[in-house]
C-alpha atoms as a PDB file:
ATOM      1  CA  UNK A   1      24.045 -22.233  62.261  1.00  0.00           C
ATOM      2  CA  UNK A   2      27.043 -20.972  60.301  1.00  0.00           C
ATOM      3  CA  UNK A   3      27.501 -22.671  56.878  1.00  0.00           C
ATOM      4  CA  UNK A   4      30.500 -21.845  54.379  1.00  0.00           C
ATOM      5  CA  UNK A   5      29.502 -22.867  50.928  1.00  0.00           C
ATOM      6  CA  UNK A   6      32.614 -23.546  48.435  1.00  0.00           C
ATOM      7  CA  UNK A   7      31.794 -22.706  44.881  1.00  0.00           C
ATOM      8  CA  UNK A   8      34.095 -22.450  41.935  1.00  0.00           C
ATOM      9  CA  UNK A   9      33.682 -20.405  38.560  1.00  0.00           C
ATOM     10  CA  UNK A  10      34.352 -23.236  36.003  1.00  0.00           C
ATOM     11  CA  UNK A  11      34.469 -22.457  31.743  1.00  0.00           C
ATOM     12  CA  UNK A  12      31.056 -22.357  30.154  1.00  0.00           C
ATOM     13  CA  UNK A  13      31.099 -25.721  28.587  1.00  0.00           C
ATOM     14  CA  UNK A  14      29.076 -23.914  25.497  1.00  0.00           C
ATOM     15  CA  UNK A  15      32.452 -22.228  24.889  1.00  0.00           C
ATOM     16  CA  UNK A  16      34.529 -25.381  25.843  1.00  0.00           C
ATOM     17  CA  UNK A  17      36.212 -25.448  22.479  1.00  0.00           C
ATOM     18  CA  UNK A  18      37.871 -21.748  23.457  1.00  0.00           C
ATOM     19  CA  UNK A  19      40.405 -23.087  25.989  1.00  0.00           C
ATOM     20  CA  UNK A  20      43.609 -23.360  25.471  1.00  0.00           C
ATOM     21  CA  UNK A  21      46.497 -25.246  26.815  1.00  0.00           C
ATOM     22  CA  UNK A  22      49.475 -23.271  28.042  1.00  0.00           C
ATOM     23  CA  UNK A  23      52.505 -25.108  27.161  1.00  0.00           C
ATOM     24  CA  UNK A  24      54.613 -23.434  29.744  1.00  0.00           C
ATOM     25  CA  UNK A  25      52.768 -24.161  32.734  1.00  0.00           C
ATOM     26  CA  UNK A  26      50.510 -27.141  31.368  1.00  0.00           C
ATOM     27  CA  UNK A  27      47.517 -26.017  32.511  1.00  0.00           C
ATOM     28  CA  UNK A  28      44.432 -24.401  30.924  1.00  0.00           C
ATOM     29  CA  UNK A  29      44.490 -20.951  29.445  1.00  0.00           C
ATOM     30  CA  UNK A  30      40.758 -19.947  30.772  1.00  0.00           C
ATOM     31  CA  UNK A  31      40.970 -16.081  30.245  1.00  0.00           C
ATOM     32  CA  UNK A  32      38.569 -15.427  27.058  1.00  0.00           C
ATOM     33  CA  UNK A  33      36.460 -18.395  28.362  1.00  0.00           C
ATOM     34  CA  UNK A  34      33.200 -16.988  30.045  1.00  0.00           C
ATOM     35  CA  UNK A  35      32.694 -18.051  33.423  1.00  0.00           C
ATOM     36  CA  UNK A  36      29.740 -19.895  34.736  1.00  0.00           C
ATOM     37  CA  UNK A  37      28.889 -21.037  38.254  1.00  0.00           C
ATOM     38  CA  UNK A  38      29.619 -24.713  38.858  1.00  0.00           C
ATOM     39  CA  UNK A  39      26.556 -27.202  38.671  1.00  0.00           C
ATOM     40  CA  UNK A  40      27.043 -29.251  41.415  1.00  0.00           C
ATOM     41  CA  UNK A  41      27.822 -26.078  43.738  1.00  0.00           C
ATOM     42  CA  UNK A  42      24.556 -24.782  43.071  1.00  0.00           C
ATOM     43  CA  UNK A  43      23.178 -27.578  45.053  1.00  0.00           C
ATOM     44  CA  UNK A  44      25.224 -27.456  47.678  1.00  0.00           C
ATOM     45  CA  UNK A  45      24.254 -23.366  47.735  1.00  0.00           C
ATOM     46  CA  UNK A  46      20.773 -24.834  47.521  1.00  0.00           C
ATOM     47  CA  UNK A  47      21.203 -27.281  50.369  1.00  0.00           C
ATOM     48  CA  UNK A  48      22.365 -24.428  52.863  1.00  0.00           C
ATOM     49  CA  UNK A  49      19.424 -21.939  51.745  1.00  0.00           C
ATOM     50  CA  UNK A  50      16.961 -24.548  53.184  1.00  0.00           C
ATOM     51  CA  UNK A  51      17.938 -24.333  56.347  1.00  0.00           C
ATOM     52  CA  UNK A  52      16.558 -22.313  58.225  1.00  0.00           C
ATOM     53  CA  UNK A  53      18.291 -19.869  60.296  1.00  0.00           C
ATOM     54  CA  UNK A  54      21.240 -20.498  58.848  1.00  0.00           C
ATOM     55  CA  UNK A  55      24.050 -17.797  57.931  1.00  0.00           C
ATOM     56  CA  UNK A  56      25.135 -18.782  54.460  1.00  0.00           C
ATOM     57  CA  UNK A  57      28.830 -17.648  53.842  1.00  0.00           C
ATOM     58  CA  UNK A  58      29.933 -18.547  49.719  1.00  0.00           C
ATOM     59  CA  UNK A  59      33.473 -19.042  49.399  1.00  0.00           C
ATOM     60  CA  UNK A  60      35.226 -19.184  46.034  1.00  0.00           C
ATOM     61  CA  UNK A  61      38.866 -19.094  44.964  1.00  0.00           C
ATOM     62  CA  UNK A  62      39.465 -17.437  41.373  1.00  0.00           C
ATOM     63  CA  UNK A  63      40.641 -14.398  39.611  1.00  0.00           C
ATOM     64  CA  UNK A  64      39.072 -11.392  40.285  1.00  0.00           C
ATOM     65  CA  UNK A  65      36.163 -12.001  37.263  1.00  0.00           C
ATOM     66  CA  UNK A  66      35.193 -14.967  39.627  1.00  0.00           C
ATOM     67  CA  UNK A  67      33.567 -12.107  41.937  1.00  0.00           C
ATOM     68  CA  UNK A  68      30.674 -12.191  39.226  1.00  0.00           C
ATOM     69  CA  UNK A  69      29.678 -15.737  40.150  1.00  0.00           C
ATOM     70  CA  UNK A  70      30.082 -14.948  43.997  1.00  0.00           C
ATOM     71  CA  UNK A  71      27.688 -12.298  43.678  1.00  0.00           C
ATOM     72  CA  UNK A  72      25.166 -14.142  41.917  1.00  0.00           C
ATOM     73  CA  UNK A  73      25.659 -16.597  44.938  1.00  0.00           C
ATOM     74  CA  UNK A  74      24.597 -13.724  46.891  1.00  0.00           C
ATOM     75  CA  UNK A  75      21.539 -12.828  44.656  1.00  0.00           C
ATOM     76  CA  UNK A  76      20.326 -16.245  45.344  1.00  0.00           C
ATOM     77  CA  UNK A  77      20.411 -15.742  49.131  1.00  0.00           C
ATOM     78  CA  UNK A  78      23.662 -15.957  50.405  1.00  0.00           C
ATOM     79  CA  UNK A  79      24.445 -13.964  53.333  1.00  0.00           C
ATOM     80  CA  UNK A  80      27.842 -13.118  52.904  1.00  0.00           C
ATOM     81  CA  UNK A  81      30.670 -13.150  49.842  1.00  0.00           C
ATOM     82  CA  UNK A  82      34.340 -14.127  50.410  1.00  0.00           C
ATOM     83  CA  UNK A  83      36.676 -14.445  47.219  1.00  0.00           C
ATOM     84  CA  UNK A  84      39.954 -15.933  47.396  1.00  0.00           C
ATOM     85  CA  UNK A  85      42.306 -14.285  45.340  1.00  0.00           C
ATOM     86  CA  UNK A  86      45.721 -13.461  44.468  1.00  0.00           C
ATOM     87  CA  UNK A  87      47.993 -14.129  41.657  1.00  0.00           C
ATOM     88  CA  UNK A  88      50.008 -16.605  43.925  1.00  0.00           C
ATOM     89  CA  UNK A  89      46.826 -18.801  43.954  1.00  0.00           C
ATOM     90  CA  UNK A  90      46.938 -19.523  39.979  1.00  0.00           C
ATOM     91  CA  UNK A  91      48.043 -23.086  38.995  1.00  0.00           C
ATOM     92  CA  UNK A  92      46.525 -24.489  42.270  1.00  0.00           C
ATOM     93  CA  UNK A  93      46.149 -28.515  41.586  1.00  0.00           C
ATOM     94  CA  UNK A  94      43.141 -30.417  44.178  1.00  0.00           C
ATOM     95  CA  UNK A  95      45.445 -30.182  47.234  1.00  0.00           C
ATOM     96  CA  UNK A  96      46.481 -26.880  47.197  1.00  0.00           C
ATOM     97  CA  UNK A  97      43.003 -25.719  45.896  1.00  0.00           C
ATOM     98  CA  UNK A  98      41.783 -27.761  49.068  1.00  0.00           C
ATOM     99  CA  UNK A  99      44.188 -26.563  51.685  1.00  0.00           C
ATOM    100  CA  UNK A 100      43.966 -23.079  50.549  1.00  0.00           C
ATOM    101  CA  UNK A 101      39.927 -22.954  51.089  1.00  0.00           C
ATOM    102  CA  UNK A 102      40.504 -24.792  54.110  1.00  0.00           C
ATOM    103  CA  UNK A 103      42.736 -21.609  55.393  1.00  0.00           C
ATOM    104  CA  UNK A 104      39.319 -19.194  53.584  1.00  0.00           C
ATOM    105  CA  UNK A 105      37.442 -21.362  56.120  1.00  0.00           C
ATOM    106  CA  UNK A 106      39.241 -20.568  59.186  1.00  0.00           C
ATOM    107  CA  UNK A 107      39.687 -16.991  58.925  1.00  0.00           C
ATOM    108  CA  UNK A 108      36.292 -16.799  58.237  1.00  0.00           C
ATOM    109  CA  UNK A 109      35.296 -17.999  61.713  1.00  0.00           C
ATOM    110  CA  UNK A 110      33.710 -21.296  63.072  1.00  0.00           C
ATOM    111  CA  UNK A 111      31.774 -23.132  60.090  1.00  0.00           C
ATOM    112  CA  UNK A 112      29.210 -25.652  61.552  1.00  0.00           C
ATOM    113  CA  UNK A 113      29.163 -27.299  58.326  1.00  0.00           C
ATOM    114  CA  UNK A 114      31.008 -26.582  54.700  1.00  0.00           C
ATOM    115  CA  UNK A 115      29.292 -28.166  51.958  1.00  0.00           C
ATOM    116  CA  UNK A 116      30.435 -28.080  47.881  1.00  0.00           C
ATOM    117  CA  UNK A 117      29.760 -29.792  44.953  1.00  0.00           C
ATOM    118  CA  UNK A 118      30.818 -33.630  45.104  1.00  0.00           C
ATOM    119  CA  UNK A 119      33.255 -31.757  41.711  1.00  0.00           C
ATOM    120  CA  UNK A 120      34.128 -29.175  39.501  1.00  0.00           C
ATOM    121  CA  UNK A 121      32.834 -29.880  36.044  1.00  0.00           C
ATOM    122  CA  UNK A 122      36.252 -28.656  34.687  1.00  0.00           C
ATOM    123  CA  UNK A 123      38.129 -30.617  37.220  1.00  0.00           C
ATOM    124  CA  UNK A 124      35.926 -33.684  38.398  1.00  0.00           C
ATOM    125  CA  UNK A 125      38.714 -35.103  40.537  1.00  0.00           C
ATOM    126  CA  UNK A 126      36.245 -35.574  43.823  1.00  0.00           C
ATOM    127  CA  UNK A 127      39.278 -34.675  45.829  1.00  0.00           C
ATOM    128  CA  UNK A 128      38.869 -31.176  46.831  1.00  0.00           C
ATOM    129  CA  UNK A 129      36.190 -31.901  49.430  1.00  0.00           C
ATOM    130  CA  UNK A 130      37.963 -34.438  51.330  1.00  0.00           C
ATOM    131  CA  UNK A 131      40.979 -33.269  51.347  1.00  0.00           C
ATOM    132  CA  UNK A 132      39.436 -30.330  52.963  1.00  0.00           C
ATOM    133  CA  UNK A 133      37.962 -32.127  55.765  1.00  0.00           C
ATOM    134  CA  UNK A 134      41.342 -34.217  56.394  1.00  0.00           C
ATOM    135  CA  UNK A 135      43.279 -30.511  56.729  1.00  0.00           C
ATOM    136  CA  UNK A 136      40.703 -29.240  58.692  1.00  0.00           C
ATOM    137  CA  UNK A 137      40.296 -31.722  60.728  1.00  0.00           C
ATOM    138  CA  UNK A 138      36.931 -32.806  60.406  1.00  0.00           C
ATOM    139  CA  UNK A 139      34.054 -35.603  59.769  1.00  0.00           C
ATOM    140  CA  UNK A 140      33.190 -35.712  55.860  1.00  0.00           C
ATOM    141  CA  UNK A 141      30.560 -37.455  54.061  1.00  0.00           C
ATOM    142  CA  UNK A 142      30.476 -37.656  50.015  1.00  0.00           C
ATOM    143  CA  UNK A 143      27.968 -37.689  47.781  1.00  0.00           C
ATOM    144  CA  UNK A 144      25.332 -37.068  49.850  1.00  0.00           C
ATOM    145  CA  UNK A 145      21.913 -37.141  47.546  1.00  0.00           C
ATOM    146  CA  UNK A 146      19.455 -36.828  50.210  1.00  0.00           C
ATOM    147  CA  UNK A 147      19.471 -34.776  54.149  1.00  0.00           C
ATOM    148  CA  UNK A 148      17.156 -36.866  56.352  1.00  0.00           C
ATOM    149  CA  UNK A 149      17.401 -34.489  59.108  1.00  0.00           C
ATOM    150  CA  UNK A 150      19.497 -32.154  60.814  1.00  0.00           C
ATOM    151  CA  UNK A 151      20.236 -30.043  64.089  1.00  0.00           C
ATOM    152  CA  UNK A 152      22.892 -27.898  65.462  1.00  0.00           C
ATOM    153  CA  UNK A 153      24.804 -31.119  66.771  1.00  0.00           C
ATOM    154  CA  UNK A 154      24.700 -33.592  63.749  1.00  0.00           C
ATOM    155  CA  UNK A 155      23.129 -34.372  60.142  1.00  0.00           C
ATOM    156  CA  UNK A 156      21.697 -37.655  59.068  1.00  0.00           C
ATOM    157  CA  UNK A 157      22.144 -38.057  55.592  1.00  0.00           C
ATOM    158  CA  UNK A 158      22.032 -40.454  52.675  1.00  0.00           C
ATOM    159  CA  UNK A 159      25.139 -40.844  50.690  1.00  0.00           C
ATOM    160  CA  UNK A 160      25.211 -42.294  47.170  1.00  0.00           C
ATOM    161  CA  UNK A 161      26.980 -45.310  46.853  1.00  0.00           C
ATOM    162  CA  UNK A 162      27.275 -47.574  42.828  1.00  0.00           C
ATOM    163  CA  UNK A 163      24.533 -49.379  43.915  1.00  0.00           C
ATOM    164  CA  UNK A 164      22.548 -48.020  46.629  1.00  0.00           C
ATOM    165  CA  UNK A 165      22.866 -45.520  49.544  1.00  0.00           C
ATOM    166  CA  UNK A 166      24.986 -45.129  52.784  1.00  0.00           C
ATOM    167  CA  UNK A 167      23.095 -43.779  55.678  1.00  0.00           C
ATOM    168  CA  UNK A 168      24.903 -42.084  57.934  1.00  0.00           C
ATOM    169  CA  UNK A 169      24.862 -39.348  61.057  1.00  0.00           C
ATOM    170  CA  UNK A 170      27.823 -37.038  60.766  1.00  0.00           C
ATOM    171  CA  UNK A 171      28.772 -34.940  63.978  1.00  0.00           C
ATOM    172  CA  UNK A 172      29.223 -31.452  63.318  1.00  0.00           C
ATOM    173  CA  UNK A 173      31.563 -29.523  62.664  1.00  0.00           C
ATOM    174  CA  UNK A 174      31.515 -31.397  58.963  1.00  0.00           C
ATOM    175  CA  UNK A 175      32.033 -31.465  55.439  1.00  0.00           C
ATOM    176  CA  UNK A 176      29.490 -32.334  53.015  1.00  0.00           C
ATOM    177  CA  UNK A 177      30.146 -33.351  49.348  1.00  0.00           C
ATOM    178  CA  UNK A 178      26.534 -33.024  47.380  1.00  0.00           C
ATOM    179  CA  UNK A 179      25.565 -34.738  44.419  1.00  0.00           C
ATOM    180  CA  UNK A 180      22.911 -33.284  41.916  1.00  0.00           C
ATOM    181  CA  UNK A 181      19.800 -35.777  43.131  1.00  0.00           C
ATOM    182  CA  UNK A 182      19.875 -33.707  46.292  1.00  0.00           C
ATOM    183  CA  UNK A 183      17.699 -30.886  45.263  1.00  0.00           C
ATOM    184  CA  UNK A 184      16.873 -28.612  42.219  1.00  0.00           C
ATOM    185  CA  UNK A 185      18.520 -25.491  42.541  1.00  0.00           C
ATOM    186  CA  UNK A 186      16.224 -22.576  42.634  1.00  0.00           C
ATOM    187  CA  UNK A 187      17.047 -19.423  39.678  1.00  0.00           C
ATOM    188  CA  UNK A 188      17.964 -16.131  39.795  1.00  0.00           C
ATOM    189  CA  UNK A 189      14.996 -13.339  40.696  1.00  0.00           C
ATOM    190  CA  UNK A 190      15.156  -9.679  40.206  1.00  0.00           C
ATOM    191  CA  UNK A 191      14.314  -9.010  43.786  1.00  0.00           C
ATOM    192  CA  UNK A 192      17.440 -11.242  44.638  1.00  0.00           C
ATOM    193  CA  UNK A 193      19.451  -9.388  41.691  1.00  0.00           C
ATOM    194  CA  UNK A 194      18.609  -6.161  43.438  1.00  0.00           C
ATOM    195  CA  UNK A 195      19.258  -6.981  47.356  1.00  0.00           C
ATOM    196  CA  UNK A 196      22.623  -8.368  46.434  1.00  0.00           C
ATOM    197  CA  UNK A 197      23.764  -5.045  45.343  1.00  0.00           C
ATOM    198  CA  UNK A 198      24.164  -3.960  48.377  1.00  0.00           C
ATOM    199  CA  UNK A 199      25.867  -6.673  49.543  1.00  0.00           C
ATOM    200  CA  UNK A 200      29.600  -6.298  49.128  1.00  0.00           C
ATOM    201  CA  UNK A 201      32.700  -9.128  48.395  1.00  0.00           C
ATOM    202  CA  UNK A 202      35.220  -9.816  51.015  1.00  0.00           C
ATOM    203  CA  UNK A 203      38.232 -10.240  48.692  1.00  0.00           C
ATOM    204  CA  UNK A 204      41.479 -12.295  50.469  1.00  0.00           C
ATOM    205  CA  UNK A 205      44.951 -12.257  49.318  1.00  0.00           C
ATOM    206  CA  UNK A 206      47.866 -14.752  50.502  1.00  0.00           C
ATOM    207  CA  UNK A 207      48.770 -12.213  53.618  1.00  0.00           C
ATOM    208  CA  UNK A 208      44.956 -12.218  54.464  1.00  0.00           C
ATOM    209  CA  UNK A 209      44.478 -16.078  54.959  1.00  0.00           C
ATOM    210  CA  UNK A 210      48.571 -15.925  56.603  1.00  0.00           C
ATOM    211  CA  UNK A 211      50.033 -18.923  54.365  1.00  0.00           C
ATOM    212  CA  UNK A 212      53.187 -19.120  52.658  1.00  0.00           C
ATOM    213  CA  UNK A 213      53.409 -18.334  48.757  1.00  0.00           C
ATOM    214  CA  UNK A 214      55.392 -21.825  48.718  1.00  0.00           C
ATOM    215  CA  UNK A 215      52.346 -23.542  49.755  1.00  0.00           C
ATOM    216  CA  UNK A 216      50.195 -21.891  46.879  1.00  0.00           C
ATOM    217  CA  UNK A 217      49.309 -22.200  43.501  1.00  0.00           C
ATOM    218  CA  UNK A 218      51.657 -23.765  41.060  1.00  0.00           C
ATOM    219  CA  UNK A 219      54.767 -23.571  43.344  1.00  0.00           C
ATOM    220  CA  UNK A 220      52.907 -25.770  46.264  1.00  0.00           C
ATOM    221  CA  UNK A 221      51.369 -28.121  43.697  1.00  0.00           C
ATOM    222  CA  UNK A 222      52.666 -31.767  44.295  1.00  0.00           C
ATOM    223  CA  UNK A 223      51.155 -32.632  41.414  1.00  0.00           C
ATOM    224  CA  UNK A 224      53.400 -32.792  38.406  1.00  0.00           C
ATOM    225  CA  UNK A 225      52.018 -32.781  34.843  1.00  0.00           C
ATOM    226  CA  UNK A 226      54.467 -33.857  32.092  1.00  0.00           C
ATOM    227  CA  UNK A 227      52.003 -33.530  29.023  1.00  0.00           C
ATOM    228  CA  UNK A 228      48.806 -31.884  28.036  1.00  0.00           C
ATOM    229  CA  UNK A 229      47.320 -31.831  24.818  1.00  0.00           C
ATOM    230  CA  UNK A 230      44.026 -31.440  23.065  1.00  0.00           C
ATOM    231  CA  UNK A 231      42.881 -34.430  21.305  1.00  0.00           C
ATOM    232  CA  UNK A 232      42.041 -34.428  17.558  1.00  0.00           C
ATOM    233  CA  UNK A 233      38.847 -35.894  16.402  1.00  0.00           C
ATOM    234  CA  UNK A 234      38.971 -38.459  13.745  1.00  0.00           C
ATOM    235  CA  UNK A 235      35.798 -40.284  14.379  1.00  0.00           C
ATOM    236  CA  UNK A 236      32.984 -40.051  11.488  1.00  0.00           C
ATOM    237  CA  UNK A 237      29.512 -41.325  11.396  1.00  0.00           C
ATOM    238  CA  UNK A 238      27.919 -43.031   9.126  1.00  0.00           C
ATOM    239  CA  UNK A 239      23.680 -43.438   9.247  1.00  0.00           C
ATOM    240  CA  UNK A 240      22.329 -46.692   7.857  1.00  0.00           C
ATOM    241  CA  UNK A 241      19.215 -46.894   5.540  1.00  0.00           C
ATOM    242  CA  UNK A 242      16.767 -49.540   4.870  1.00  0.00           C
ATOM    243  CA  UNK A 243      14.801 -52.020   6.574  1.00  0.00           C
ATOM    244  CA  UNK A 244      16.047 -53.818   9.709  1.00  0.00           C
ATOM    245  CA  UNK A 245      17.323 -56.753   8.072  1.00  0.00           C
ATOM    246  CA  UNK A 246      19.014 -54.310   5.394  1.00  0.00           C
ATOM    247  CA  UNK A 247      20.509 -52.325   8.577  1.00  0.00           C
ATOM    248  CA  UNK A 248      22.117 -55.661  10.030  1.00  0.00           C
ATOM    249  CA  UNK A 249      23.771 -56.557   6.363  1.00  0.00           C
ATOM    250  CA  UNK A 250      25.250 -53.338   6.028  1.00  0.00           C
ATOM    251  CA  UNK A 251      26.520 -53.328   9.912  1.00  0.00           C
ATOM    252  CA  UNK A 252      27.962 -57.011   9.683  1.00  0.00           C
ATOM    253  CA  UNK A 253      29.479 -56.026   5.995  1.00  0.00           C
ATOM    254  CA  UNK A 254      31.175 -52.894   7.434  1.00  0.00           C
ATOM    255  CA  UNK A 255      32.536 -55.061  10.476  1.00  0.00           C
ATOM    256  CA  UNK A 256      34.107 -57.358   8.176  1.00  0.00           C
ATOM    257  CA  UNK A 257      35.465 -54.114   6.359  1.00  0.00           C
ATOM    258  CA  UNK A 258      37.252 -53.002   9.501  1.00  0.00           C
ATOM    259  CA  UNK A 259      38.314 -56.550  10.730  1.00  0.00           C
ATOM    260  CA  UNK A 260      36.664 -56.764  13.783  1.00  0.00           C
ATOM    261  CA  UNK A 261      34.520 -59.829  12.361  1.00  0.00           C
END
């Protein structure tokens, strides 16, 4: 079975404060931000590792310093490495970020099934996924949090739904968004460190994947943002002493103070 894993190098949210805002472009200035691999990809990785059998291609669009977080794909037991990238790919909103791995997917060969995070944690639009299945033409299920069973023809799985779960058998080929309750991701090992040394990065360009540089990046973007901006904080907290009763005074008194009662 042939699976093609999407990943994306997101900002370190320990260094979330670092990003900037370009005010050219509107969009986020990421390049003294360390790059991390993105939670909910890791289960989606960890999804395709358990099955057995299964040739595990990671796929990743980024700048070149997004290799690092392919090849630690690769140290956890990924078969093969493909990065994405190209200047022309910088700006890229959901769609274009979508129909961009779709075209990584094809060249790479038939996928059986191409599974990612349900979304980015710098991102979190939940689009990317679908969008991918519409372009390339196949079933998708979101939010999967549990894989009942699965064979080279179809997966039964349990999507996550507000309040309860979707069952469902999806015919392959498919797209699978994953949600964190499906597994726990395994860690990095040294063995793993050391056989992915030896495993090398397949690194595409726009001519590689054969689609126009008006399709790409900022220039293909339909999305149009008029206005970003960082948002001061003004909130303060204040900690209340006493007894309960002495607690409930001084709430109600500053609620009166503010208007509100």
């Amino acid at each position: 079975m042939n699976i093609v894993v999407c990943v994306k190098a997101v900002p370190d949210p320990k260094e979330a404060g670092n990003i900037r805002i370009d005010p050219q472009t509107k969009t986020l200035r990421r390049a003294n931000v360390p790059m991390v691999l993105n939670p909910l990809d890791k289960n989606a990785l960890e999804a395709a590792l358990q099955i057995k059998a299964a040739h595990i291609t990671v796929l990743s669009m980024g700048p070149p310093a997004a290799g690092s977080i392919v090849k630690e794909c690769l140290a956890l037991g990924a078969d093969k490495g493909v990065l994405l990238s190209d200047a022309a790919f910088g700006g890229a909103d959901a769609f274009v970020t979508a129909h961009t791995l779709a075209m990584g997917v094809r060249k790479n060969g038939d996928a059986d099934v191409v599974l990612c995070g349900m979304a980015s944690s710098d991102g979190a639009t939940e689009w990317v996924g679908p969008e991918m299945a519409t372009i390339l033409d196949m079933p998708v299920a979101t939010m999967v949090r549990e894989i009942i069973s699965h064979d080279d023809t179809a997966w039964e799985v349990k999507a996550a739904l507000e309040n309860g779960y979707r069952r469902m058998k999806v015919r392959l080929p498919a797209v699978l968004t994953v949600t964190r309750d499906l597994n726990t991701p395994r860690t990095l090992s040294f063995s793993g460190i050391i056989k992915a040394r030896k495993k090398k990065i397949t690194q595409w360009g726009l001519d590689d994947i054969g689609v126009s540089a008006e399709m790409v990046g900022l220039k293909g973007s339909p999305t149009i943002v008029t206005e970003m901006r960082a948002i001061e904080k003004t909130r303060t907290v204040t900690f209340m002493e006493g007894t309960r009763e002495e607690k409930a005074e001084q709430l109600v008194q500053k609620l009166v103070e503010v208007g509100v009662l």
